[in-house]
N, C-alpha and C. Protein backbone atom coordinates (compact mmCIF):
# COMPACT_ATOMS: atom_id res chain seq x y z
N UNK A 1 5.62 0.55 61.06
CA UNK A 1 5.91 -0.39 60.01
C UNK A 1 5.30 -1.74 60.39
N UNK A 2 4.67 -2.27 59.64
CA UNK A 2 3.81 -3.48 60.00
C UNK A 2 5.27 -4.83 59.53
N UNK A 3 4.56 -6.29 60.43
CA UNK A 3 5.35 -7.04 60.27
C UNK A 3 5.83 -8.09 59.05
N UNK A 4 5.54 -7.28 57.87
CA UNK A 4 5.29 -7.84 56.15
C UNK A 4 6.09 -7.01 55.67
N UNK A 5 6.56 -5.59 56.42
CA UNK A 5 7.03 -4.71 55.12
C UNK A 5 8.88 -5.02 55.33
N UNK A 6 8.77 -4.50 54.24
CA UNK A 6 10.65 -4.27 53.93
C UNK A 6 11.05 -5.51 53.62
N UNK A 7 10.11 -6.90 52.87
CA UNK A 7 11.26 -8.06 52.72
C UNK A 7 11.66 -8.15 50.94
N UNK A 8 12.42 -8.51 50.58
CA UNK A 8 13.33 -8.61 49.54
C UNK A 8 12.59 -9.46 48.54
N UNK A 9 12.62 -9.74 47.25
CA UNK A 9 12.62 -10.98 46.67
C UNK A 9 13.64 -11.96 47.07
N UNK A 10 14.91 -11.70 47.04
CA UNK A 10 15.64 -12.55 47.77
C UNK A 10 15.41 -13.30 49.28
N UNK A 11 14.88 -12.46 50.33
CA UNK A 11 14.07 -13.02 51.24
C UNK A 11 12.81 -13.55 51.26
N UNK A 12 12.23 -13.17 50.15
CA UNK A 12 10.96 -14.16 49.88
C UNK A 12 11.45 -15.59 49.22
N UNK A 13 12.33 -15.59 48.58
CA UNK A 13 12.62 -16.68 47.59
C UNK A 13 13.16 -17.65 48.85
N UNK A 14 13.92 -17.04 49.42
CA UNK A 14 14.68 -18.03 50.64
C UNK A 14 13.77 -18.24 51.60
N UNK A 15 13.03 -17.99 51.86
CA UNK A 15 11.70 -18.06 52.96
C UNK A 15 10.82 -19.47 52.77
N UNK A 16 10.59 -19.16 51.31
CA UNK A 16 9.65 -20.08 50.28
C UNK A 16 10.13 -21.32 50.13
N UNK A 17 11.27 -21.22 49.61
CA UNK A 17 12.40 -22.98 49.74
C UNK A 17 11.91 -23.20 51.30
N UNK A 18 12.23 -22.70 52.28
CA UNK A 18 12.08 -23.53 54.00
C UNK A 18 10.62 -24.05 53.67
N UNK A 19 9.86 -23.53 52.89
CA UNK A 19 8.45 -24.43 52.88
C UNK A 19 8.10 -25.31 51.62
N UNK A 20 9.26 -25.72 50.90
CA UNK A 20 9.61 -26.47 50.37
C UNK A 20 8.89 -26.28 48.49
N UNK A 21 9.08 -25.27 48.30
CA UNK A 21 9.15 -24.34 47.22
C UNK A 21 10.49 -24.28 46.49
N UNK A 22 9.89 -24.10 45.31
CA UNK A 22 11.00 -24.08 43.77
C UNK A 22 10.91 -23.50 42.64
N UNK A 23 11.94 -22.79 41.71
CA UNK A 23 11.72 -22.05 40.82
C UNK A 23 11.07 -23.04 40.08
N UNK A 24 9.83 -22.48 39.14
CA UNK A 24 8.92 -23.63 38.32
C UNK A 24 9.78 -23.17 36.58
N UNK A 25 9.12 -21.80 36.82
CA UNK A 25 9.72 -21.37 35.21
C UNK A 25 9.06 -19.67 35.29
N UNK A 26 9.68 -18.87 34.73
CA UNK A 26 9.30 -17.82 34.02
C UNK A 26 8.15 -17.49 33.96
N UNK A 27 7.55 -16.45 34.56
CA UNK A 27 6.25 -15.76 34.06
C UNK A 27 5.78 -14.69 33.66
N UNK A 28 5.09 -13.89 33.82
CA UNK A 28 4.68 -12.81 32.62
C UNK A 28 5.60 -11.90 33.40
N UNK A 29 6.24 -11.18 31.77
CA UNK A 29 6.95 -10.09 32.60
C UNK A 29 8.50 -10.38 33.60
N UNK A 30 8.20 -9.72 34.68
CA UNK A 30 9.50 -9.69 35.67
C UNK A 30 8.75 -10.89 36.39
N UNK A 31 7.95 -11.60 36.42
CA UNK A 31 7.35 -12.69 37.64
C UNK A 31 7.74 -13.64 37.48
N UNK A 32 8.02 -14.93 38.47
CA UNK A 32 8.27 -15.90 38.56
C UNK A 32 7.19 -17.03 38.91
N UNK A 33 6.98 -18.07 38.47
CA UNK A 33 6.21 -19.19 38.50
C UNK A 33 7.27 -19.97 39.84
N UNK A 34 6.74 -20.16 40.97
CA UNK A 34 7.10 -21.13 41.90
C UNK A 34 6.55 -22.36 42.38
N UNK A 35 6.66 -23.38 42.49
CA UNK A 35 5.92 -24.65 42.74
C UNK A 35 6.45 -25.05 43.65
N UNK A 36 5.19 -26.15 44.41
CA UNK A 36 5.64 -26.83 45.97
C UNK A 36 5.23 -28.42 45.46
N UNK A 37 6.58 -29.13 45.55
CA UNK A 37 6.42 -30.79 44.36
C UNK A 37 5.52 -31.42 45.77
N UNK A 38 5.63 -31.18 46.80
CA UNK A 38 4.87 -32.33 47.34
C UNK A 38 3.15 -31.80 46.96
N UNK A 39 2.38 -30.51 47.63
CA UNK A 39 1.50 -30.63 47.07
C UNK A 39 0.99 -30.09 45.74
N UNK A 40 1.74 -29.49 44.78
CA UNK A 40 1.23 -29.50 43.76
C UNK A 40 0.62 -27.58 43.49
N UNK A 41 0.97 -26.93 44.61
CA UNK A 41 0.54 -25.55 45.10
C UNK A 41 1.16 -24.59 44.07
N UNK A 42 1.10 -23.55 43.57
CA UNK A 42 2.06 -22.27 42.71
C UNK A 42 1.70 -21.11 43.44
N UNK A 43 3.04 -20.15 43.19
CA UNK A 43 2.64 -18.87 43.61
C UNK A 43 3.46 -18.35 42.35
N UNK A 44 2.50 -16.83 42.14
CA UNK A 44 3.47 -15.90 41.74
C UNK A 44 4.46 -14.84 42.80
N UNK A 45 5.38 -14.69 41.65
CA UNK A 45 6.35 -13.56 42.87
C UNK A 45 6.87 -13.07 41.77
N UNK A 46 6.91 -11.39 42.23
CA UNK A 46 7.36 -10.45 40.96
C UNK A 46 9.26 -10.43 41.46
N UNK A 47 10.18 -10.37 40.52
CA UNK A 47 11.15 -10.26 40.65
C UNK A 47 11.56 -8.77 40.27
N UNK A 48 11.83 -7.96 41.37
CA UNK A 48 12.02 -6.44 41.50
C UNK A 48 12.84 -6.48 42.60
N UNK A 49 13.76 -5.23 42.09
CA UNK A 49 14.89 -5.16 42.80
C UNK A 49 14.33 -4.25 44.40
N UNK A 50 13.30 -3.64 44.66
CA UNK A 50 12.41 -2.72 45.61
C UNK A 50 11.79 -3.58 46.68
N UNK A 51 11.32 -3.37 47.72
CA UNK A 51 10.82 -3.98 48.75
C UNK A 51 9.29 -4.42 48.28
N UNK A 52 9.10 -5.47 48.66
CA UNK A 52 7.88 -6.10 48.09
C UNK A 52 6.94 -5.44 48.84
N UNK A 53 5.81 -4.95 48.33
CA UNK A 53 4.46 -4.35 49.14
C UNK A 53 4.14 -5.71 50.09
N UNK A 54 3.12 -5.16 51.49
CA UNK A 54 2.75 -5.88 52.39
C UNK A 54 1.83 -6.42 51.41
N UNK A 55 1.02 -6.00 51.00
CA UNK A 55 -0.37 -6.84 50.23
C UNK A 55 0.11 -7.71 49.58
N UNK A 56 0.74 -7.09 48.72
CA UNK A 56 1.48 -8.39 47.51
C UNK A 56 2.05 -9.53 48.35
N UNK A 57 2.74 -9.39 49.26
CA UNK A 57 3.43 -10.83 50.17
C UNK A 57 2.21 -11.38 50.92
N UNK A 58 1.32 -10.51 51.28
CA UNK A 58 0.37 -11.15 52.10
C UNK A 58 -0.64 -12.26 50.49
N UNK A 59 -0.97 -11.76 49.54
CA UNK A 59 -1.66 -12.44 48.66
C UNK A 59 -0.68 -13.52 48.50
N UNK A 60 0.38 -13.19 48.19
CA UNK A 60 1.58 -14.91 47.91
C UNK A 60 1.12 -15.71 49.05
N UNK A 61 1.60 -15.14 50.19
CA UNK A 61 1.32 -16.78 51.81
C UNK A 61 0.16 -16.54 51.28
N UNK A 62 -1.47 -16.13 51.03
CA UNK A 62 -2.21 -16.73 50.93
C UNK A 62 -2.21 -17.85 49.80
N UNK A 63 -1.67 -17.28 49.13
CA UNK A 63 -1.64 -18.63 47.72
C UNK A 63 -1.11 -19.83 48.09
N UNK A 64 0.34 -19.41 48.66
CA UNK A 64 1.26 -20.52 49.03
C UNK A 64 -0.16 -21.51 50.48
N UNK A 65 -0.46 -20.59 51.09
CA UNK A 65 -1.43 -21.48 51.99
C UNK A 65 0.18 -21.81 53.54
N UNK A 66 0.63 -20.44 53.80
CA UNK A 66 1.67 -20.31 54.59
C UNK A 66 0.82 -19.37 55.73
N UNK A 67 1.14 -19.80 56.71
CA UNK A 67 0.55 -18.54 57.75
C UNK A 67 1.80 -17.63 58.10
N UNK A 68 1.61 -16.24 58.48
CA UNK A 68 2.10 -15.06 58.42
C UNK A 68 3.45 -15.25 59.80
N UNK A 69 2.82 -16.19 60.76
CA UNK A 69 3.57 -16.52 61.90
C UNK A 69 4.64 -17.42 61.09
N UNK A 70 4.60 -18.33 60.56
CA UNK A 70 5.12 -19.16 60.05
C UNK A 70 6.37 -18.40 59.02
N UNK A 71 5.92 -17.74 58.53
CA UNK A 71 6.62 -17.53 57.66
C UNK A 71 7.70 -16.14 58.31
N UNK A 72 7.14 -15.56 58.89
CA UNK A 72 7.77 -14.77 59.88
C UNK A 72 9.48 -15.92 60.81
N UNK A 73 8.79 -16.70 61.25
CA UNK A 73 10.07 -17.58 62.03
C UNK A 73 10.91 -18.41 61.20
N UNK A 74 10.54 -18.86 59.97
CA UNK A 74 11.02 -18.95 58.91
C UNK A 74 12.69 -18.95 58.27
């Protein structure tokens, strides 16, 4: 099991606030629009009750612009 798999939306959402992330609004579907007010950054994040795929979390920290260590100690 690699060190991305098995985290929650709920553990992504709480992960995301420590890097100073916020619900923005509603997006297509089950997804959520998240924003970071200091720089101005968005990610999407699908809201599903199932373990988020490694890829899919790995494309969010890339969006968010979070490194994998980081977000790991988090």
């Amino acid at each position: 099991m690699s060190r991305l798999a098995g985290f929650t939306y709920r553990e992504v959402a709480r992960k995301l606030r420590t890097f100073g992330f916020a619900f923005d609004r509603q997006g297509p579907g089950s997804h959520e629009i998240w924003r970071q007010e200091a720089t101005g950054r968005k990610v999407t994040i699908p809201h599903h009750a199932r373990d988020m795929a490694e890829g899919t979390l790995r494309a969010i920290l890339r969006e968010a612009g979070i490194d994998v260590s980081a977000f790991l100690k988090a």
